[in-house]
N, C-alpha and C. Protein backbone atom coordinates (compact mmCIF):
# COMPACT_ATOMS: atom_id res chain seq x y z
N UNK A 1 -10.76 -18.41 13.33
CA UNK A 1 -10.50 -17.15 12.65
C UNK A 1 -10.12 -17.44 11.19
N UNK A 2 -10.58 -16.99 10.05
CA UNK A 2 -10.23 -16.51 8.97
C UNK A 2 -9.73 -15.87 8.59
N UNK A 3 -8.19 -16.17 7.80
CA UNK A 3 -7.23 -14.83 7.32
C UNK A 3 -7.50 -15.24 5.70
N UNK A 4 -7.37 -14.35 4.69
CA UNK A 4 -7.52 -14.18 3.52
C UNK A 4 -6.05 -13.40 2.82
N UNK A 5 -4.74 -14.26 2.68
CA UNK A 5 -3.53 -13.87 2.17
C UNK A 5 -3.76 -13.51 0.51
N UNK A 6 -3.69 -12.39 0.33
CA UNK A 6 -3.79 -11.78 -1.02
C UNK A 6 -1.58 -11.04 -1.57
N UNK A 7 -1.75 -11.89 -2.49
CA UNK A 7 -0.29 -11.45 -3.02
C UNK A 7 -0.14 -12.50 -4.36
N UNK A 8 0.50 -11.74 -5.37
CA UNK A 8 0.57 -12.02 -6.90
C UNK A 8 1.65 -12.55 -6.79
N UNK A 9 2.56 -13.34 -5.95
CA UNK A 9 3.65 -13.62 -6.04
C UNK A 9 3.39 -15.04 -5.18
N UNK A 10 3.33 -16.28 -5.65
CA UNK A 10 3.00 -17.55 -4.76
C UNK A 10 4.02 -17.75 -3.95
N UNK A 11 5.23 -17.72 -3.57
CA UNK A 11 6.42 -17.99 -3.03
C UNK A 11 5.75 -17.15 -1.34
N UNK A 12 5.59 -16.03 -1.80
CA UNK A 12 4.83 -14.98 -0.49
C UNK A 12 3.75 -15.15 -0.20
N UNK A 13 3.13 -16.01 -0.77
CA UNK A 13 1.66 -16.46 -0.06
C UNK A 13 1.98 -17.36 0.84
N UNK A 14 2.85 -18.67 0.40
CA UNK A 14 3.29 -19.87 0.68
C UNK A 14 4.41 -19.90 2.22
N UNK A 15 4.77 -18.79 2.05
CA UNK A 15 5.46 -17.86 3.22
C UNK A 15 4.76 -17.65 4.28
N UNK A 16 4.42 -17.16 4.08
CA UNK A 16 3.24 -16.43 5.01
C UNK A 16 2.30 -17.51 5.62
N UNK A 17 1.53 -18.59 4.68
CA UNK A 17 0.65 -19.74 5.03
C UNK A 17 1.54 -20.30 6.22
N UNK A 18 3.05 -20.77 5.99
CA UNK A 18 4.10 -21.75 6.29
C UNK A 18 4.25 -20.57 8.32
N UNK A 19 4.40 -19.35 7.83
CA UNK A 19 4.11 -18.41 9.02
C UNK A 19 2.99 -18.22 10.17
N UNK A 20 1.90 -18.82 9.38
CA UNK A 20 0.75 -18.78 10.33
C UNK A 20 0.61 -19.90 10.64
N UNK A 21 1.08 -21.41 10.21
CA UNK A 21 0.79 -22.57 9.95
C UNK A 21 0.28 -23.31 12.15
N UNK A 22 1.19 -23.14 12.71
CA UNK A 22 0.84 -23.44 13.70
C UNK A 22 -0.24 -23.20 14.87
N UNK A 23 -0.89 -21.32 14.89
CA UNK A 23 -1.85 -21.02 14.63
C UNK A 23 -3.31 -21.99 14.73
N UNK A 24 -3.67 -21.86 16.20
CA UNK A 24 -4.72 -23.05 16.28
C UNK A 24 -6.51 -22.53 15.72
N UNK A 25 -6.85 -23.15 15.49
CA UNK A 25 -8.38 -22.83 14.88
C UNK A 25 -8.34 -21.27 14.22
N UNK A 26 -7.62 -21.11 12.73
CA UNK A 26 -7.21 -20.28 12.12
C UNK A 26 -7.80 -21.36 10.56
N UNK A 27 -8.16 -20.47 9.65
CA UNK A 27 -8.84 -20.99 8.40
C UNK A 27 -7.55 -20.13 7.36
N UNK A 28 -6.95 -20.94 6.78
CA UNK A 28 -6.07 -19.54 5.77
C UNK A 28 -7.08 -20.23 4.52
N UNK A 29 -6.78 -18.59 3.61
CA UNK A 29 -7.25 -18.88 2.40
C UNK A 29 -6.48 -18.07 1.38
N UNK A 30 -6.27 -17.85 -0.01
CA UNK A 30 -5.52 -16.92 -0.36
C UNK A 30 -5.83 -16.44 -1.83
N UNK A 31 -5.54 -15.47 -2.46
CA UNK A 31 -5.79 -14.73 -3.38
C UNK A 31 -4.60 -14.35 -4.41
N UNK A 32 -4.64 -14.27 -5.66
CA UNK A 32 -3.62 -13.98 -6.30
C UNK A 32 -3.48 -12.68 -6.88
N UNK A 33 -4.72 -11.74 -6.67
CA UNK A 33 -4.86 -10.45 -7.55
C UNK A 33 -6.12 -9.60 -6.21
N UNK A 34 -5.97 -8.53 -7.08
CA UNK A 34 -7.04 -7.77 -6.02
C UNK A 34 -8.73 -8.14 -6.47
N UNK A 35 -9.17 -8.07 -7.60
CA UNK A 35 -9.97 -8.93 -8.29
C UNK A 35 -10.47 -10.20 -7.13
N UNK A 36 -9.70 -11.24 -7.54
CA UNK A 36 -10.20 -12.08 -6.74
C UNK A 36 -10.74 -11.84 -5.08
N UNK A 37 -9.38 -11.14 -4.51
CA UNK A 37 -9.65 -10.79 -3.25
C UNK A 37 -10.95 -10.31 -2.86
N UNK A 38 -11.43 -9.37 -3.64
CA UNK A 38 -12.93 -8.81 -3.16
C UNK A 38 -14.02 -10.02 -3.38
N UNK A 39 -14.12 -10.37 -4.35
CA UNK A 39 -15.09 -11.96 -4.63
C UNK A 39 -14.80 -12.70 -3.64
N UNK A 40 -14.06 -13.42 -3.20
CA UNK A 40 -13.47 -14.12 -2.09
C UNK A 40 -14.22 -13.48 -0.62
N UNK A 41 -13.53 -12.16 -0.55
CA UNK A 41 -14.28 -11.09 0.98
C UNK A 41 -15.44 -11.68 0.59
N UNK A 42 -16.17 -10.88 0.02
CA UNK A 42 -17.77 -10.99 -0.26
C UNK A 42 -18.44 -12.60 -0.09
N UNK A 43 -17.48 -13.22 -0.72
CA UNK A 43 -18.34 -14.91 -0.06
C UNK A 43 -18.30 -15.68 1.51
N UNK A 44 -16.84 -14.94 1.78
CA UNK A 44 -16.59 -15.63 3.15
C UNK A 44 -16.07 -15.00 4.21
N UNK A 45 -16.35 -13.47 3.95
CA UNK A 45 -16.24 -12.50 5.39
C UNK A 45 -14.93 -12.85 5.88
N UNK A 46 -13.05 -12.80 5.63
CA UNK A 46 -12.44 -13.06 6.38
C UNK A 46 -12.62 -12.19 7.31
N UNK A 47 -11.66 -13.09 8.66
CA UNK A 47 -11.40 -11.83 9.89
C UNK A 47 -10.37 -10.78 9.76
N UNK A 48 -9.25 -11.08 9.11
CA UNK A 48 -8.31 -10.56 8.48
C UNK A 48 -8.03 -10.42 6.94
N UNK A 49 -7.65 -9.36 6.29
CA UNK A 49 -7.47 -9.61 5.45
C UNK A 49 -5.74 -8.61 4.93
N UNK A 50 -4.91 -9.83 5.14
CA UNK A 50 -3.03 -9.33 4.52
C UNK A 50 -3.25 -9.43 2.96
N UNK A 51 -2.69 -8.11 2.86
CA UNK A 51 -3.00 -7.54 1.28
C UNK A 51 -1.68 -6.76 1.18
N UNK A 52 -0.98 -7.52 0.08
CA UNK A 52 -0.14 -6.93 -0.67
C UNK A 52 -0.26 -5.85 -1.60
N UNK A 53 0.13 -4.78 -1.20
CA UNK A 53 -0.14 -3.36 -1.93
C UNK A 53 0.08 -3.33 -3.36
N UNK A 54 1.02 -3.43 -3.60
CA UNK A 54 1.51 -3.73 -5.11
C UNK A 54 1.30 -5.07 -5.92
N UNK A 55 -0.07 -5.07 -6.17
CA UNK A 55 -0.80 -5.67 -6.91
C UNK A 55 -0.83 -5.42 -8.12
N UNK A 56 -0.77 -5.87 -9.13
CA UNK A 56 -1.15 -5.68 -10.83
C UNK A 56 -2.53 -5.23 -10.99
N UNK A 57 -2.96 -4.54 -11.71
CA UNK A 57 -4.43 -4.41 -12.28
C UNK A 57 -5.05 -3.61 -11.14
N UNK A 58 -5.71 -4.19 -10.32
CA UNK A 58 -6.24 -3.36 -9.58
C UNK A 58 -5.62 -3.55 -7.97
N UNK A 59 -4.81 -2.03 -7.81
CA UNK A 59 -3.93 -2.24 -6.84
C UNK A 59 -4.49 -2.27 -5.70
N UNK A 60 -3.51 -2.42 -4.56
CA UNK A 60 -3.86 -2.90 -3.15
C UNK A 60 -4.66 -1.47 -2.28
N UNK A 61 -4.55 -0.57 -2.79
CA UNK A 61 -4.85 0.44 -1.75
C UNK A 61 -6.47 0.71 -2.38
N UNK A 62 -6.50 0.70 -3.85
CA UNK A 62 -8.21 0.75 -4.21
C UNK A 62 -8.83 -0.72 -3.68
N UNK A 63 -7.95 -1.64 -3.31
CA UNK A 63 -8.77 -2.80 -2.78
C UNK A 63 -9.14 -2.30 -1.54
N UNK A 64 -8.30 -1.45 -0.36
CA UNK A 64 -8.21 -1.66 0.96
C UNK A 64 -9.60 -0.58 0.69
N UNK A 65 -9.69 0.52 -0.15
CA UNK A 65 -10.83 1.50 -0.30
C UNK A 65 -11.90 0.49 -0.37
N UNK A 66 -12.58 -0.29 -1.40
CA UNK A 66 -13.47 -1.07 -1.68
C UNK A 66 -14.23 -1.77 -0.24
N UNK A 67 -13.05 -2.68 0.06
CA UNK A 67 -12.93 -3.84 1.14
C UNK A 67 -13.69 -2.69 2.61
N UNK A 68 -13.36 -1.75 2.69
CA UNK A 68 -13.63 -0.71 3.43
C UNK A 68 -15.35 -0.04 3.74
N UNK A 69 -15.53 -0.02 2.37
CA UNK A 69 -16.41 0.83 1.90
C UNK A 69 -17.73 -0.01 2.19
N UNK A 70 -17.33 -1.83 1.82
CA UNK A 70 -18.23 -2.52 1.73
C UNK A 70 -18.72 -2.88 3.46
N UNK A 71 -17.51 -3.60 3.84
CA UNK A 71 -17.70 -4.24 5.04
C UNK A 71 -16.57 -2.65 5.99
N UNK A 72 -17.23 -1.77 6.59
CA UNK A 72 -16.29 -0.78 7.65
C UNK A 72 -15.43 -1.60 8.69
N UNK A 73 -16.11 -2.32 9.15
CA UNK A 73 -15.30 -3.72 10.06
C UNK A 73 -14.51 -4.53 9.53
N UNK A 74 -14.01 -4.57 8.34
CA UNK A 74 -12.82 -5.26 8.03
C UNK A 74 -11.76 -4.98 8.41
N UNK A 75 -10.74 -6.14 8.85
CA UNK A 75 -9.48 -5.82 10.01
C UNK A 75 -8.31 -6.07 8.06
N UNK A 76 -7.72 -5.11 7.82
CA UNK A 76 -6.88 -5.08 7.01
C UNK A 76 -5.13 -5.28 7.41
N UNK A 77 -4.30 -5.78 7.03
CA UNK A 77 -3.31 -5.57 7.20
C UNK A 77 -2.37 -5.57 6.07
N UNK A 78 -1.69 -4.36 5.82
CA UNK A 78 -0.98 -4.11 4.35
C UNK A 78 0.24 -4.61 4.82
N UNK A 79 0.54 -5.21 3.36
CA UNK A 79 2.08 -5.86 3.22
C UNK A 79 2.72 -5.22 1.71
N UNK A 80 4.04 -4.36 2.20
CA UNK A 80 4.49 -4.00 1.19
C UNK A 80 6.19 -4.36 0.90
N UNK A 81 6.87 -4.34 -0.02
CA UNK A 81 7.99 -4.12 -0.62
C UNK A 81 8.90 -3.16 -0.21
N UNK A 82 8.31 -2.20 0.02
CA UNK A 82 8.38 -0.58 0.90
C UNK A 82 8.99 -0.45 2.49
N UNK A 83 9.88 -0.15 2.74
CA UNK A 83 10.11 0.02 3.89
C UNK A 83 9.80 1.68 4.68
N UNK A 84 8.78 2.07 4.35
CA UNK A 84 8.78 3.48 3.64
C UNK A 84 7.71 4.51 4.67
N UNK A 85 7.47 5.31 5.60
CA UNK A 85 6.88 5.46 6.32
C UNK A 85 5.71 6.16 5.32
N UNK A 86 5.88 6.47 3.99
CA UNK A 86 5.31 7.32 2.91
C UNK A 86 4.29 6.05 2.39
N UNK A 87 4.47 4.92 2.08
CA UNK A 87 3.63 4.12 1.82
C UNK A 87 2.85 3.48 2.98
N UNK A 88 2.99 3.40 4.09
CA UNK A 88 2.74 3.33 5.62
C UNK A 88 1.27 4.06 5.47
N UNK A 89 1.80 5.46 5.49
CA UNK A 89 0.61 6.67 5.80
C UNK A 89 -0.53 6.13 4.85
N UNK A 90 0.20 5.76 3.48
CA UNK A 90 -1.07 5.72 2.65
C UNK A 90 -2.15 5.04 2.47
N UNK A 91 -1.54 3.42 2.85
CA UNK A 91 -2.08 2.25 3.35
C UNK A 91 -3.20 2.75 4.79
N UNK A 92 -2.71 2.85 5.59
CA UNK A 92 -3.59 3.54 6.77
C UNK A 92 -4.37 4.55 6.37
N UNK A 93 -4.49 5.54 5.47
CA UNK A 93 -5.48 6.60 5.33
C UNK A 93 -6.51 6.27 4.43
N UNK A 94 -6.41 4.71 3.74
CA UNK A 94 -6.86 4.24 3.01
C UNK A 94 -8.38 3.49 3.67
N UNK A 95 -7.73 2.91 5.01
CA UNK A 95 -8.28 2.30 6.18
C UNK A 95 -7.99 0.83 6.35
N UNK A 96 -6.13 0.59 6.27
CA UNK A 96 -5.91 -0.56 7.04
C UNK A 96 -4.90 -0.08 8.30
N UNK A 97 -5.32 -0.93 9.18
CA UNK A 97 -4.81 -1.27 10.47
C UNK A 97 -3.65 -1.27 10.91
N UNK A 98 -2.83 -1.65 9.75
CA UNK A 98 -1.39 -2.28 10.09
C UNK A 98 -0.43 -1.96 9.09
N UNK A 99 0.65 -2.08 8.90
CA UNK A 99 1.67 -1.81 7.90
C UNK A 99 2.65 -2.66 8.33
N UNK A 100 3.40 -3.44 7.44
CA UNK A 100 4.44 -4.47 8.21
C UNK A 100 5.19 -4.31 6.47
N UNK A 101 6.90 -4.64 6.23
CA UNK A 101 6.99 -4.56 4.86
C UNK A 101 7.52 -6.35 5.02
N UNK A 102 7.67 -6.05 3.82
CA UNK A 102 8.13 -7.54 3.50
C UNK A 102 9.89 -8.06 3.96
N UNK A 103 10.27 -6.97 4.19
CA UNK A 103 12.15 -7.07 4.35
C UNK A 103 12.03 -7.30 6.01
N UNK A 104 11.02 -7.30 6.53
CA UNK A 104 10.75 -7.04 7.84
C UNK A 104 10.82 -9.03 8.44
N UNK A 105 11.29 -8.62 9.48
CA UNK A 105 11.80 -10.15 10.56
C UNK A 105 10.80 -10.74 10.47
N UNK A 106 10.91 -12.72 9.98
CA UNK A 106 9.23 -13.36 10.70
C UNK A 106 9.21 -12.89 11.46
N UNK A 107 9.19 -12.97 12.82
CA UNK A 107 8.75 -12.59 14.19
C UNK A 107 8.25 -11.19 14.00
N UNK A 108 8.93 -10.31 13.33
CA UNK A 108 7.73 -8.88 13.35
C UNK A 108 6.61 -8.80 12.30
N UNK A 109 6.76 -9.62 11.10
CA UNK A 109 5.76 -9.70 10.24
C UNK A 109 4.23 -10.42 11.30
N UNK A 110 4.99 -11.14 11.88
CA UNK A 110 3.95 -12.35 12.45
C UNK A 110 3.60 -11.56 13.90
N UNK A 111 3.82 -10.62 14.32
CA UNK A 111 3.56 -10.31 15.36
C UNK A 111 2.68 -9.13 14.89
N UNK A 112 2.70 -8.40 14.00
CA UNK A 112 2.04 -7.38 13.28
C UNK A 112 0.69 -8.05 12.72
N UNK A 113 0.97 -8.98 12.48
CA UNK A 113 -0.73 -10.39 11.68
C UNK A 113 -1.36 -10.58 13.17
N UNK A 114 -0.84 -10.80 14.31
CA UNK A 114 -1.33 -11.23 15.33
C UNK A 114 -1.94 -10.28 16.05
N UNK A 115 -1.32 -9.03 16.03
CA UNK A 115 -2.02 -7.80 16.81
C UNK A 115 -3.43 -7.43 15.47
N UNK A 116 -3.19 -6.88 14.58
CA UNK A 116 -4.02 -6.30 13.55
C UNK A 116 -4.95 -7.57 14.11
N UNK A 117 -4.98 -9.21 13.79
CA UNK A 117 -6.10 -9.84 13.81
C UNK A 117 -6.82 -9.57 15.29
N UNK A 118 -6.38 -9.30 16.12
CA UNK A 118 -6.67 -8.84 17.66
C UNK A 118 -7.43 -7.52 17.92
N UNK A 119 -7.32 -7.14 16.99
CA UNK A 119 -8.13 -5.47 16.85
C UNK A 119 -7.34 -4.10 17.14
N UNK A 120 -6.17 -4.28 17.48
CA UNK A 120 -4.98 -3.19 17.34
C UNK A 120 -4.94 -3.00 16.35
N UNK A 121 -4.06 -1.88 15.91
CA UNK A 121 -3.03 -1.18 15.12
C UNK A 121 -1.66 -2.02 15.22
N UNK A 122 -1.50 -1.63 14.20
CA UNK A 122 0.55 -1.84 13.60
C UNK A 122 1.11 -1.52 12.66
N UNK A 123 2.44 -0.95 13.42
CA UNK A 123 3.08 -0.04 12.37
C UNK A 123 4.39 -0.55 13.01
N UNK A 124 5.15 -0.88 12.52
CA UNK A 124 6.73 -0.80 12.73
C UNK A 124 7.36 0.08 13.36
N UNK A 125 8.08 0.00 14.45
CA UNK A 125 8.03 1.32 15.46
C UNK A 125 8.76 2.27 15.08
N UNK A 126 9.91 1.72 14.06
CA UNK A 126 10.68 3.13 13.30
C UNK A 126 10.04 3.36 12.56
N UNK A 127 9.25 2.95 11.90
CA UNK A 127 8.15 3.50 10.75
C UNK A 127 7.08 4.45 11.88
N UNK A 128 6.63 4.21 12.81
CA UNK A 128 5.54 4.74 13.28
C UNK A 128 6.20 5.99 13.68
N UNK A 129 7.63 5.91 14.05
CA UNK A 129 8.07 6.92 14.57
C UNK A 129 7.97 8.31 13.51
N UNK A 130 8.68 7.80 12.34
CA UNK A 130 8.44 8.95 11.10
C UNK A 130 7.08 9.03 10.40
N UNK A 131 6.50 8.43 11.17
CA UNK A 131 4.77 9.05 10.78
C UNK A 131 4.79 10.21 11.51
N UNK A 132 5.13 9.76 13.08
CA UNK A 132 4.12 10.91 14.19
C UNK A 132 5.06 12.15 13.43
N UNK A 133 5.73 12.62 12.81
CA UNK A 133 6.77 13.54 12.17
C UNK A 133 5.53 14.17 10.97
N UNK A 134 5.20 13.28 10.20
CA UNK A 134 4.29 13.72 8.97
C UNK A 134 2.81 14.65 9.84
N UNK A 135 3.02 14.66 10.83
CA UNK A 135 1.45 15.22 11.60
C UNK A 135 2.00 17.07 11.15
N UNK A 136 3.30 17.33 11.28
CA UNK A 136 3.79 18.55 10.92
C UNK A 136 3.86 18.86 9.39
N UNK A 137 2.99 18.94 8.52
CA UNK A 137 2.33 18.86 7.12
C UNK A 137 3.82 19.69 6.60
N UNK A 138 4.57 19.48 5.69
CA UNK A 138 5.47 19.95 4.60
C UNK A 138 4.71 20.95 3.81
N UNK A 139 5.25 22.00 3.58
CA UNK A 139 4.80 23.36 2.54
C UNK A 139 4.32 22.85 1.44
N UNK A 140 3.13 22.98 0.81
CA UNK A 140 2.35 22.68 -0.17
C UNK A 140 3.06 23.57 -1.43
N UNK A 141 2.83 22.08 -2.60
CA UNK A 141 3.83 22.74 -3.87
C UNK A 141 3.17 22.96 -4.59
N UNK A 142 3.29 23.83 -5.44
CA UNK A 142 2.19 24.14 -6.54
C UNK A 142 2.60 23.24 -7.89
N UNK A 143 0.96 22.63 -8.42
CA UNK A 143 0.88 21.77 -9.31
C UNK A 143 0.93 22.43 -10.58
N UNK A 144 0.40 24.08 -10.59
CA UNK A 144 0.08 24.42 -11.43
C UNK A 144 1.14 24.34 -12.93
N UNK A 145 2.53 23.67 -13.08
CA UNK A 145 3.15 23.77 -13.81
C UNK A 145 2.97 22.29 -14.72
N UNK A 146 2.53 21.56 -13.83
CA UNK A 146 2.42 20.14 -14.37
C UNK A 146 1.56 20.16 -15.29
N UNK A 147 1.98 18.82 -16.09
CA UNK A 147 1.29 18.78 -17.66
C UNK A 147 -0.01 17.67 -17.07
N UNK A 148 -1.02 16.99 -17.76
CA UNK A 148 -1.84 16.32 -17.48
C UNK A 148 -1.15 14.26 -17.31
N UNK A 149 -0.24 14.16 -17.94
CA UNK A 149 0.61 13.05 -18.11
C UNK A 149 1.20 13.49 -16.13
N UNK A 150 1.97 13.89 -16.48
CA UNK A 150 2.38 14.50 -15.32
C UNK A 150 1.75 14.35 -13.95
N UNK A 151 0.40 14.90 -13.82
CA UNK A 151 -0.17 14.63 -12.47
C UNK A 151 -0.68 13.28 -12.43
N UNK A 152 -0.80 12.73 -13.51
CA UNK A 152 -1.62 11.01 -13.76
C UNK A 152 0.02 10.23 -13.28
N UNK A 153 0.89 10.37 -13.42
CA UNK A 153 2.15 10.02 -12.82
C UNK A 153 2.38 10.42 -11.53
N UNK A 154 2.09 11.74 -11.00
CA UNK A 154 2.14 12.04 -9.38
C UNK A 154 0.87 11.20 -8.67
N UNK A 155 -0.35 10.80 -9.38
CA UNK A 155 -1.04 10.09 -8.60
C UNK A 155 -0.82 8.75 -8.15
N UNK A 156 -0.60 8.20 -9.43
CA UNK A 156 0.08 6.77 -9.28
C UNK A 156 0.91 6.47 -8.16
N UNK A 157 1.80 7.24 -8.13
CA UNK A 157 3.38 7.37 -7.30
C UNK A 157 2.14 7.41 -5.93
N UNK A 158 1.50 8.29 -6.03
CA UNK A 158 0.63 8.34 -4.56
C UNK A 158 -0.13 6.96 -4.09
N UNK A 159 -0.37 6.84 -4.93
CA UNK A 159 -1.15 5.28 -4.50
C UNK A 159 0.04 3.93 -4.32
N UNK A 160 1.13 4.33 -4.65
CA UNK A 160 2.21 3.19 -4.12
C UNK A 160 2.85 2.42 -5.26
N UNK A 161 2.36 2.81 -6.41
CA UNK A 161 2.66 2.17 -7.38
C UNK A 161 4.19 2.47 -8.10
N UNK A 162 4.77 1.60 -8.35
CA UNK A 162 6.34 1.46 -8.58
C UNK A 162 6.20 2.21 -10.28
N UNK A 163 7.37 2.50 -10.54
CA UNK A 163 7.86 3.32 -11.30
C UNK A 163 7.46 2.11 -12.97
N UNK A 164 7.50 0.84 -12.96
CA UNK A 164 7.61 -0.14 -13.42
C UNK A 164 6.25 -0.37 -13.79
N UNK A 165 5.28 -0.37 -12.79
CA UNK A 165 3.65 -0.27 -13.18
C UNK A 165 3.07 0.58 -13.35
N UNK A 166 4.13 1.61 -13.45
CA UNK A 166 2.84 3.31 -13.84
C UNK A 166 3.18 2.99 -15.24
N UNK A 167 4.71 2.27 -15.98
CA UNK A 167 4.90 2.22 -17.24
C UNK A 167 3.48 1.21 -17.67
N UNK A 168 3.41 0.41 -17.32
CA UNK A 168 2.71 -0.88 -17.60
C UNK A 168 1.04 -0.16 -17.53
N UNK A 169 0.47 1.04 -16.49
CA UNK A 169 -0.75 1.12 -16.53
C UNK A 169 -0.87 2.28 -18.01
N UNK A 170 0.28 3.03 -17.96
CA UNK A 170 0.00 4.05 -19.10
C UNK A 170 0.39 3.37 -20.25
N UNK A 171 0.94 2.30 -20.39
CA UNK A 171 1.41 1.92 -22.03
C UNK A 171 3.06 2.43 -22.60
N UNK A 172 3.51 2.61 -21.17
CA UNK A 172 4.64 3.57 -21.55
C UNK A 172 5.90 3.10 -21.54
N UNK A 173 7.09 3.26 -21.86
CA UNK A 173 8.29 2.30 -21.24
C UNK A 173 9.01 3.16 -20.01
N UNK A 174 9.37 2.07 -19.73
CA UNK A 174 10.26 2.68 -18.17
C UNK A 174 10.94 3.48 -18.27
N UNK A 175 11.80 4.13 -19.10
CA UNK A 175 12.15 5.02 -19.26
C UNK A 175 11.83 6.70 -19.42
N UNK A 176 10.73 6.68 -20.51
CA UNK A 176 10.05 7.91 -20.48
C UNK A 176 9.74 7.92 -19.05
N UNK A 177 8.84 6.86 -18.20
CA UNK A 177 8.42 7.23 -16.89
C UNK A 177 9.14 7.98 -15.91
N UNK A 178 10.62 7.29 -15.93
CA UNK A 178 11.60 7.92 -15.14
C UNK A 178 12.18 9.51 -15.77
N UNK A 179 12.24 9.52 -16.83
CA UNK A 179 12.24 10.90 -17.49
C UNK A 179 11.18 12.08 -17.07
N UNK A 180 10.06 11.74 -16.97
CA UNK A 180 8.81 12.11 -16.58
C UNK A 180 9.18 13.00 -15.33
N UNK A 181 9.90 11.42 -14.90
CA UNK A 181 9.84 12.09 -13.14
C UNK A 181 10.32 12.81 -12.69
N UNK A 182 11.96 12.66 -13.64
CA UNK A 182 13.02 13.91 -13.07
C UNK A 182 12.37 15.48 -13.78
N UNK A 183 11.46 14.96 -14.40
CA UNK A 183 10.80 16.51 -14.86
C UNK A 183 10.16 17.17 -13.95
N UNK A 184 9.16 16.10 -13.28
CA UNK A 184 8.51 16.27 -12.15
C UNK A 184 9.18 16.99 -11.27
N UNK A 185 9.88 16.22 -11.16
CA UNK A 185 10.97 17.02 -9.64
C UNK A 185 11.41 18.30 -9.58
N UNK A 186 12.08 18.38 -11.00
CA UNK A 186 12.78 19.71 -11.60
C UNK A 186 11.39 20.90 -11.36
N UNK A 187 10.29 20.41 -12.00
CA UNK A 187 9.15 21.61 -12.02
C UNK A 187 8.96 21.85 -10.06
N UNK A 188 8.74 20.88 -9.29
CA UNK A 188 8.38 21.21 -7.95
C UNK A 188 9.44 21.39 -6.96
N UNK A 189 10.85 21.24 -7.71
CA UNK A 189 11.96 21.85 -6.56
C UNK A 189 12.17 20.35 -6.05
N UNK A 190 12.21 19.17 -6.04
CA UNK A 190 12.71 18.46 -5.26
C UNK A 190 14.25 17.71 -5.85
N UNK A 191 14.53 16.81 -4.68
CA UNK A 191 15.06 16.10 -5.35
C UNK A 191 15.50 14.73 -5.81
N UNK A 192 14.58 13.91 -4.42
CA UNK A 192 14.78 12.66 -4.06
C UNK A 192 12.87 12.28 -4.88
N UNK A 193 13.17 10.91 -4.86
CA UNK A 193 11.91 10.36 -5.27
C UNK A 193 10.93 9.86 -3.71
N UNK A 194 11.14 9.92 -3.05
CA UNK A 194 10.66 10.07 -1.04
C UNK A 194 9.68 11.32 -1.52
N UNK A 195 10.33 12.42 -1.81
CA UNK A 195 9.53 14.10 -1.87
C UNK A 195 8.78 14.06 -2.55
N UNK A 196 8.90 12.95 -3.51
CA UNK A 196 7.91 13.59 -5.03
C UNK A 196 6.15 12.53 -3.98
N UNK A 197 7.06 11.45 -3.71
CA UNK A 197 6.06 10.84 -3.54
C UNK A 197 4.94 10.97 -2.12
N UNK A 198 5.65 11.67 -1.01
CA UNK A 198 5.32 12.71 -0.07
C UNK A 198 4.42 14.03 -0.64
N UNK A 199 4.79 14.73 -1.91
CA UNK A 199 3.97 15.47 -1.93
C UNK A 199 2.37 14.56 -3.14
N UNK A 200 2.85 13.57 -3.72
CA UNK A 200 1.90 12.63 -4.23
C UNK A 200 1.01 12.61 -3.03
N UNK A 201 1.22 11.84 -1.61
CA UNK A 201 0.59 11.66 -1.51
C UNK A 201 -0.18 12.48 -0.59
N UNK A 202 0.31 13.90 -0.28
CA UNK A 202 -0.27 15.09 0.34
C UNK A 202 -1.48 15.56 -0.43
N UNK A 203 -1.20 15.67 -2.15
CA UNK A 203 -1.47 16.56 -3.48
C UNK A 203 -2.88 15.20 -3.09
N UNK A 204 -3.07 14.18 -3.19
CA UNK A 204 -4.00 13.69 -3.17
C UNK A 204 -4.78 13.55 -2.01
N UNK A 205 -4.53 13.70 -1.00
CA UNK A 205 -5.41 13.76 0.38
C UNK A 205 -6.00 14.77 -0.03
N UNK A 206 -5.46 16.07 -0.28
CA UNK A 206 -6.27 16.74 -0.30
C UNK A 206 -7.22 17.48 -1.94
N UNK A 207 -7.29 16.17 -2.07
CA UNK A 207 -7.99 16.01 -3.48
C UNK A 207 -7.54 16.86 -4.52
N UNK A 208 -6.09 17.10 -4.49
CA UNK A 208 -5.60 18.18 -5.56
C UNK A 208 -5.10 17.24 -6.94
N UNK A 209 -5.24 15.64 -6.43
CA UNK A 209 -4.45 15.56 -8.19
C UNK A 209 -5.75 14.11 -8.04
């Protein structure tokens, strides 16, 4: 079997390798960006492919779209930072398999790599639990107040991207971003950054931002 470890952070590749290491007739290989990752897929078909969501440049969830699009049989498994049933959903609607975060036990990271490579699903069972909850859709907010900066910031947030790389994709400093946001909030009634990014990623399923 072929796994293909994609993550911009070598310490978490090296982790993870050191995690699968015993693993008999298993090929690891690994990736530092999403970029590479697809060049890599495309030459050597992994069986798995653990993809760190929060990627630089071109993030993990337009990879899991791509990776998807190309090969439908690719067994994905997202690895995030996120303990978050909101980044969970998004990763999966994207079309990977699995969701495991990074704060999460070896033994459940590695048991989540072992099912996904097996052809199951995985989701963290308190995470899975506040999914089956999201099947009861939250009251739709109206966008219509938002500025164009504004919804290019609610999308981001939808795709998983930290407050830190929406500064870095718009040119912006962290600050205005977070300013941005509490504007955000203020215009749609919320008040936690969970809601904004819940209705991010509602507002985009259904192709509204």
């Amino acid at each position: 079997m072929k796994i293909l470890i994609v993550d911009d952070h070598p310490i978490v590749r090296a982790g993870l390798k050191r995690l699968l290491a015993d693993l008999p007739h298993v090929e690891l290989s690994e990736a530092a960006g999403g970029k590479e990752a697809l060049v890599l897929c495309r030459q050597g078909r992994p069986d798995l492919v653990i993809l760190d969501l929060n990627l630089p440049g071109l993030g993990g969830l337009e990879v899991i779209k791509r990776l998807k699009l190309e090969a439908p049989e690719q067994r994905i498994l997202a690895l995030s930072m996120h303990d978050d049933p909101l980044y969970a959903m998004r990763a999966l609607q994207a079309g990977a398999a699995g969701y495991v975060s990074k704060n999460a036990p070896p033994d459940e990271i590695r048991d989540g790599i072992l099912r996904v490579a097996s052809g199951q699903s995985y989701v963290a069972p308190h995470l899975a639990q506040e999914l089956a909850l999201f099947s009861v859709r939250a009251p739709t907010h109206p966008l219509g107040d938002l500025t164009r900066r504004d919804l290019e910031i609610l999308r981001l947030l939808g795709e998983g991207r930290s407050l830190g790389q929406i500064a870095d994709t718009l040119g912006l400093s962290y600050k205005t971003i977070a300013n941005n946001c509490g504007a955000i909030k203020a215009k749609l009634g919320v008040q936690r950054t969970a809601e904004l990014i819940r209705i991010a990623v509602e507002s985009k399923a259904q192709s509204k931002i």
